[in-house]
N, C-alpha and C. Protein backbone atom coordinates (compact mmCIF):
# COMPACT_ATOMS: atom_id res chain seq x y z
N UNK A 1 -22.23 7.47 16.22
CA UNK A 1 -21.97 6.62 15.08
C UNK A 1 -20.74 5.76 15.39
N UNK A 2 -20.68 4.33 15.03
CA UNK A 2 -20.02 3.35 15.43
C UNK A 2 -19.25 3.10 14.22
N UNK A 3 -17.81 3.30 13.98
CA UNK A 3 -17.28 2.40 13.14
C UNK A 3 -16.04 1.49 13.11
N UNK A 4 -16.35 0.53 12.69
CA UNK A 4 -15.33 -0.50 12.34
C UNK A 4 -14.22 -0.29 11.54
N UNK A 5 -13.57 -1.56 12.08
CA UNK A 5 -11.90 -1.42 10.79
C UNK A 5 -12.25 -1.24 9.32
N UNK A 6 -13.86 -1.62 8.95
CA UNK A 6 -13.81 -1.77 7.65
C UNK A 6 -14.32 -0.47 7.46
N UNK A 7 -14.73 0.77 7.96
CA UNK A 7 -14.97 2.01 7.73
C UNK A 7 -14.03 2.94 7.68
N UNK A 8 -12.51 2.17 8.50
CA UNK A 8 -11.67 3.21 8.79
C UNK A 8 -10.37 2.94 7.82
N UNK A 9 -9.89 3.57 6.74
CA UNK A 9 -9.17 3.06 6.06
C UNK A 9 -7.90 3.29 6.24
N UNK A 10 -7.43 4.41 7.48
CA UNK A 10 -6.13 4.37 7.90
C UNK A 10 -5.91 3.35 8.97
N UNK A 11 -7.27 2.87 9.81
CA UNK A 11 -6.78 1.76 10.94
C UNK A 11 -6.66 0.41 10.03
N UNK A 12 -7.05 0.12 9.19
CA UNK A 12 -7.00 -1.27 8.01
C UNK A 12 -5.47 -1.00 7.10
N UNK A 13 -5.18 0.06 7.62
CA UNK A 13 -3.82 0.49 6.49
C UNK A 13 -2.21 0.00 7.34
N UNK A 14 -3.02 0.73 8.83
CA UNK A 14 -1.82 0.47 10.00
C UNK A 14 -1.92 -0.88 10.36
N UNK A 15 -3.00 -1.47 10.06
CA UNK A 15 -3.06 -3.05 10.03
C UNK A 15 -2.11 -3.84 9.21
N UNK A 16 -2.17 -3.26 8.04
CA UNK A 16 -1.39 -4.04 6.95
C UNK A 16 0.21 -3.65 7.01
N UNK A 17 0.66 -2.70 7.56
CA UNK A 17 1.36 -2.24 7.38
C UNK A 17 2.26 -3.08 8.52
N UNK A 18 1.99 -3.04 9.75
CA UNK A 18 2.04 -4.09 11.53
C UNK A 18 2.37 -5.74 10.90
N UNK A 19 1.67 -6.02 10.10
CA UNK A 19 1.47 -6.98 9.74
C UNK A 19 2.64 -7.83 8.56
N UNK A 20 3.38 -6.67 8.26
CA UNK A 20 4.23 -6.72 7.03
C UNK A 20 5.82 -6.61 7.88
N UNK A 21 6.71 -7.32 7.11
CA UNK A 21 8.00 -6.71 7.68
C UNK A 21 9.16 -6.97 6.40
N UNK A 22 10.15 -6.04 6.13
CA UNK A 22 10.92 -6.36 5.30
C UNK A 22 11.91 -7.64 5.30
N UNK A 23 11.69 -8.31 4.08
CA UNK A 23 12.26 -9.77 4.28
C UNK A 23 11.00 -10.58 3.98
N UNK A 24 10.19 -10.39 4.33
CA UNK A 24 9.02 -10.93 3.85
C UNK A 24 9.06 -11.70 2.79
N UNK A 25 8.37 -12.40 2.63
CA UNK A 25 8.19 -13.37 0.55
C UNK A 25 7.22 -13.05 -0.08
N UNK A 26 7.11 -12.79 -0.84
CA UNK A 26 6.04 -12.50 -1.91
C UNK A 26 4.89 -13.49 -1.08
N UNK A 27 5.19 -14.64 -1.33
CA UNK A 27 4.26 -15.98 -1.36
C UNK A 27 3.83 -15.48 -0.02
N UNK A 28 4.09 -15.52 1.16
CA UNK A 28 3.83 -14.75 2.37
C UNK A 28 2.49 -13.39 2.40
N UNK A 29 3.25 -12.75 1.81
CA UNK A 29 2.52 -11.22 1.49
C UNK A 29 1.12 -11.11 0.39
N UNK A 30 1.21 -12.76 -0.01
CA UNK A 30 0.01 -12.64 -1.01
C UNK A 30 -0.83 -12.98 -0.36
N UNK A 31 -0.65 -14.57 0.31
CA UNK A 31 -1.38 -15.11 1.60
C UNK A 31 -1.82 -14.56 2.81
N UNK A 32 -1.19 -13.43 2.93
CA UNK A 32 -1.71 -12.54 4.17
C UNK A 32 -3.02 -11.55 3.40
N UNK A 33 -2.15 -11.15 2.38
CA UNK A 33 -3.31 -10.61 1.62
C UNK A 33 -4.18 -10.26 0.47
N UNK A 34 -5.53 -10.67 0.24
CA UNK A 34 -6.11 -10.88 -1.02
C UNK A 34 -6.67 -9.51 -2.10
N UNK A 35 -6.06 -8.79 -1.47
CA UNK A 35 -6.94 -7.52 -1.62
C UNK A 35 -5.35 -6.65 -2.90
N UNK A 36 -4.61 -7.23 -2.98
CA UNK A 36 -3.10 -6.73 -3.42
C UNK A 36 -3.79 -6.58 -4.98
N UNK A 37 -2.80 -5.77 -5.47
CA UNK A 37 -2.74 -4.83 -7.22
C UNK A 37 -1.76 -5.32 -7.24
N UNK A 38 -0.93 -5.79 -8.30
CA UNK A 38 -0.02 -5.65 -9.11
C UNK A 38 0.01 -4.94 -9.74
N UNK A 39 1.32 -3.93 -9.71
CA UNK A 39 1.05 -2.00 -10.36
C UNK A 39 2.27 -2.77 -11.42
N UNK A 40 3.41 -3.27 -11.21
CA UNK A 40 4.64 -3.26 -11.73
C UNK A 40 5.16 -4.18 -11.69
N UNK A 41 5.68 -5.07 -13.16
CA UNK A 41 6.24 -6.38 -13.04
C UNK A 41 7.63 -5.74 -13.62
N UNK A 42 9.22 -6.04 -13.63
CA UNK A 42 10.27 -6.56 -14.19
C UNK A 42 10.52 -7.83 -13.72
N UNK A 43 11.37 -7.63 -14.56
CA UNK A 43 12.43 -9.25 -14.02
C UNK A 43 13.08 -9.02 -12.65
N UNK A 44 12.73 -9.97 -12.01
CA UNK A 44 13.03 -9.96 -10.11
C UNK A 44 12.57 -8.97 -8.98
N UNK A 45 11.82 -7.78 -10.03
CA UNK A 45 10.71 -6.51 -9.36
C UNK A 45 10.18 -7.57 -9.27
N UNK A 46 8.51 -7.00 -8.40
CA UNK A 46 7.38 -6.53 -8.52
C UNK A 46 6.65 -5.53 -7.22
N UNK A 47 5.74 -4.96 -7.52
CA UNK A 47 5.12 -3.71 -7.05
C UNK A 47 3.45 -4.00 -6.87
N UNK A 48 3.16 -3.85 -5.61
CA UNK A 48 1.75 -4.30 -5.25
C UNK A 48 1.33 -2.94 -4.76
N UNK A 49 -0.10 -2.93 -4.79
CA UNK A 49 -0.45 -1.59 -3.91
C UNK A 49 -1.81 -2.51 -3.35
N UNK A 50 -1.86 -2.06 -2.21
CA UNK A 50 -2.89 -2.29 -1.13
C UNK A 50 -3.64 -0.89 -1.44
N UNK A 51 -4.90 -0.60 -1.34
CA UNK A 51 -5.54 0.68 -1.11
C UNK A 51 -6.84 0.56 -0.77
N UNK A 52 -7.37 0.88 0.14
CA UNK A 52 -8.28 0.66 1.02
C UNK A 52 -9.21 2.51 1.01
N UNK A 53 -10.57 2.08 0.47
CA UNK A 53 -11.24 3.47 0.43
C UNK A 53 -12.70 2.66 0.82
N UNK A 54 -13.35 4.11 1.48
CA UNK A 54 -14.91 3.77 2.06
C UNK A 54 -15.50 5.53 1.48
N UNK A 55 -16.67 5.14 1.67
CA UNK A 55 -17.52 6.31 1.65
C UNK A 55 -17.97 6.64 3.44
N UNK A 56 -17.78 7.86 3.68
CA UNK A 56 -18.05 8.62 4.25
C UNK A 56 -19.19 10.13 4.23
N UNK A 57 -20.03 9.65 5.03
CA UNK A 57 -21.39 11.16 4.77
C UNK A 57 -20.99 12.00 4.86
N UNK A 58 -20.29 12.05 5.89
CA UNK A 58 -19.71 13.52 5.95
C UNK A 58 -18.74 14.73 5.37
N UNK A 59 -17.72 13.45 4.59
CA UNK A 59 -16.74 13.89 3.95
C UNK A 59 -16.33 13.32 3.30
N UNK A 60 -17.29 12.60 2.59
CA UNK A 60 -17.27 11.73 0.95
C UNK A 60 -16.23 10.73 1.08
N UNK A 61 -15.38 10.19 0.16
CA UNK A 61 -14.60 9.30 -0.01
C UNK A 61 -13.05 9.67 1.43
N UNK A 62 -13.01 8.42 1.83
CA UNK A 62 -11.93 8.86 2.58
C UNK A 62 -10.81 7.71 2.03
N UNK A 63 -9.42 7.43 2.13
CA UNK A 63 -8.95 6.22 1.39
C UNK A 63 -7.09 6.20 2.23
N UNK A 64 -6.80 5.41 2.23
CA UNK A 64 -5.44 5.54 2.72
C UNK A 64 -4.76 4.21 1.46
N UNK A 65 -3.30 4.17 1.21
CA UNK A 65 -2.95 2.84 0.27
C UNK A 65 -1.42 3.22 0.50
N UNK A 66 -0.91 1.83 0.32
CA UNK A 66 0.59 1.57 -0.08
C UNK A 66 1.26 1.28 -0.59
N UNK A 67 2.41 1.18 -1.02
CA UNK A 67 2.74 0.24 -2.55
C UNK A 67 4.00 -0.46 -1.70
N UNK A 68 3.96 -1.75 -1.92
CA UNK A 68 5.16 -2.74 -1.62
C UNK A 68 5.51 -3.18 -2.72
N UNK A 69 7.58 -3.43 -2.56
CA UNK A 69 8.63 -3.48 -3.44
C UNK A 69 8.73 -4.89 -3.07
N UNK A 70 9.11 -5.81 -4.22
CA UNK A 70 9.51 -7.30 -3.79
C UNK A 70 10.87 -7.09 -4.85
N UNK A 71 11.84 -7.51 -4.43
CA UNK A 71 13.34 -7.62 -5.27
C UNK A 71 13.50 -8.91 -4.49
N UNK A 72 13.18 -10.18 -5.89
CA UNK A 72 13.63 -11.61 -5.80
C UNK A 72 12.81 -11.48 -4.70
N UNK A 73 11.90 -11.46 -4.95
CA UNK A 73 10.82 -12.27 -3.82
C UNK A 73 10.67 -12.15 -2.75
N UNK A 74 11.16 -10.94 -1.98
CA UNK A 74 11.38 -10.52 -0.77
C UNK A 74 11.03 -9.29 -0.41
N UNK A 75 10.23 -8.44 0.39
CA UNK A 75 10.09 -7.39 0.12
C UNK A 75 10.81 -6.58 0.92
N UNK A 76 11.15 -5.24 0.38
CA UNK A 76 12.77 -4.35 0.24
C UNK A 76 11.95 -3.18 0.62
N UNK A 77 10.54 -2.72 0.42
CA UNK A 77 10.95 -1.31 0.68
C UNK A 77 8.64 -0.98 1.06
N UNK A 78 8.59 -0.33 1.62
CA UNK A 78 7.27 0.07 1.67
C UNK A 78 6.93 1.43 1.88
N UNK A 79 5.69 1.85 0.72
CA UNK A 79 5.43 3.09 1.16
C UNK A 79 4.47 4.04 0.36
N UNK A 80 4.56 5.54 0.36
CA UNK A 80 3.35 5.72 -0.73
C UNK A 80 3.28 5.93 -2.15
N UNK A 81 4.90 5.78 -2.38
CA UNK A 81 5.12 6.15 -4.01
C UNK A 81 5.59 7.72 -4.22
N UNK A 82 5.82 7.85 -5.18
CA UNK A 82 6.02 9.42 -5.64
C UNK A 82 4.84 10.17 -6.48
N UNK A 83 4.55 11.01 -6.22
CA UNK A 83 3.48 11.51 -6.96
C UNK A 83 4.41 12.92 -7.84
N UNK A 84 4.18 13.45 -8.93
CA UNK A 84 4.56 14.27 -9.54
C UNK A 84 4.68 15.69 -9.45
N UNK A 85 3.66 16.10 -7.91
CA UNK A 85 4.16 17.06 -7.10
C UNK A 85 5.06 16.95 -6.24
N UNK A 86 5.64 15.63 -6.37
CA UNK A 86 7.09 15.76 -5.13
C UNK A 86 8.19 15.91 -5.71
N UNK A 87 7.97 15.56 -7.14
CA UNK A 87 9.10 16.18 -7.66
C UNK A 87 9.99 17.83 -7.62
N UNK A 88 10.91 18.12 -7.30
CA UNK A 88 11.06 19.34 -7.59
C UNK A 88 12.14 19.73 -8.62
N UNK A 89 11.81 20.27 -9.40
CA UNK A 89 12.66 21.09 -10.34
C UNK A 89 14.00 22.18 -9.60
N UNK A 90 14.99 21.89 -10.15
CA UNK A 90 16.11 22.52 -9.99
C UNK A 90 16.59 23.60 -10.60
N UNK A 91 16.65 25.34 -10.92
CA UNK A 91 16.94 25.89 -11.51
C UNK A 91 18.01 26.68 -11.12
N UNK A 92 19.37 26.64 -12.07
CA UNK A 92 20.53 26.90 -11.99
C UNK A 92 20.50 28.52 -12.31
């Protein structure tokens, strides 16, 4: 079985990712890519997520994604976010 970048959603992820560099412009990062979410607007934020998923026979949905930080139009920070199991609780 033969697959392509568009089957593989961590080689389309390391693509985007190669492809990106901090300092970047929004206007830049939109034009590179059409596929962007807007998760999060403030004033001089914003927050995109790329996420890239395929179906797989063997092992159903497979998916890789990222979320990029723009502060004033530039982007500052890349990565997968926090999920609510990374949090950890502190008990004194």
């Amino acid at each position: 079985m033969l697959m392509g970048c568009g089957a593989n959603p961590e080689r389309y992820m390391n693509n985007v990712v190669e492809k990106t560099y901090i300092g970047m412009t929004e206007k830049e990062f939109k034009e590179l890519f059409k596929d962007e979410k807007v998760i999060a607007m403030k004033p001089e934020v914003t927050v995109y997520l790329i996420d890239k998923r395929t179906y797989h026979d063997l092992y159903g949905w497979r998916g890789d994604y990222r979320y990029f930080y723009f502060v004033n139009q530039k982007l500052v920070q890349v990565d997968k976010g926090e999920r609510a199991v990374d949090y950890r609780i502190r008990i004194d």
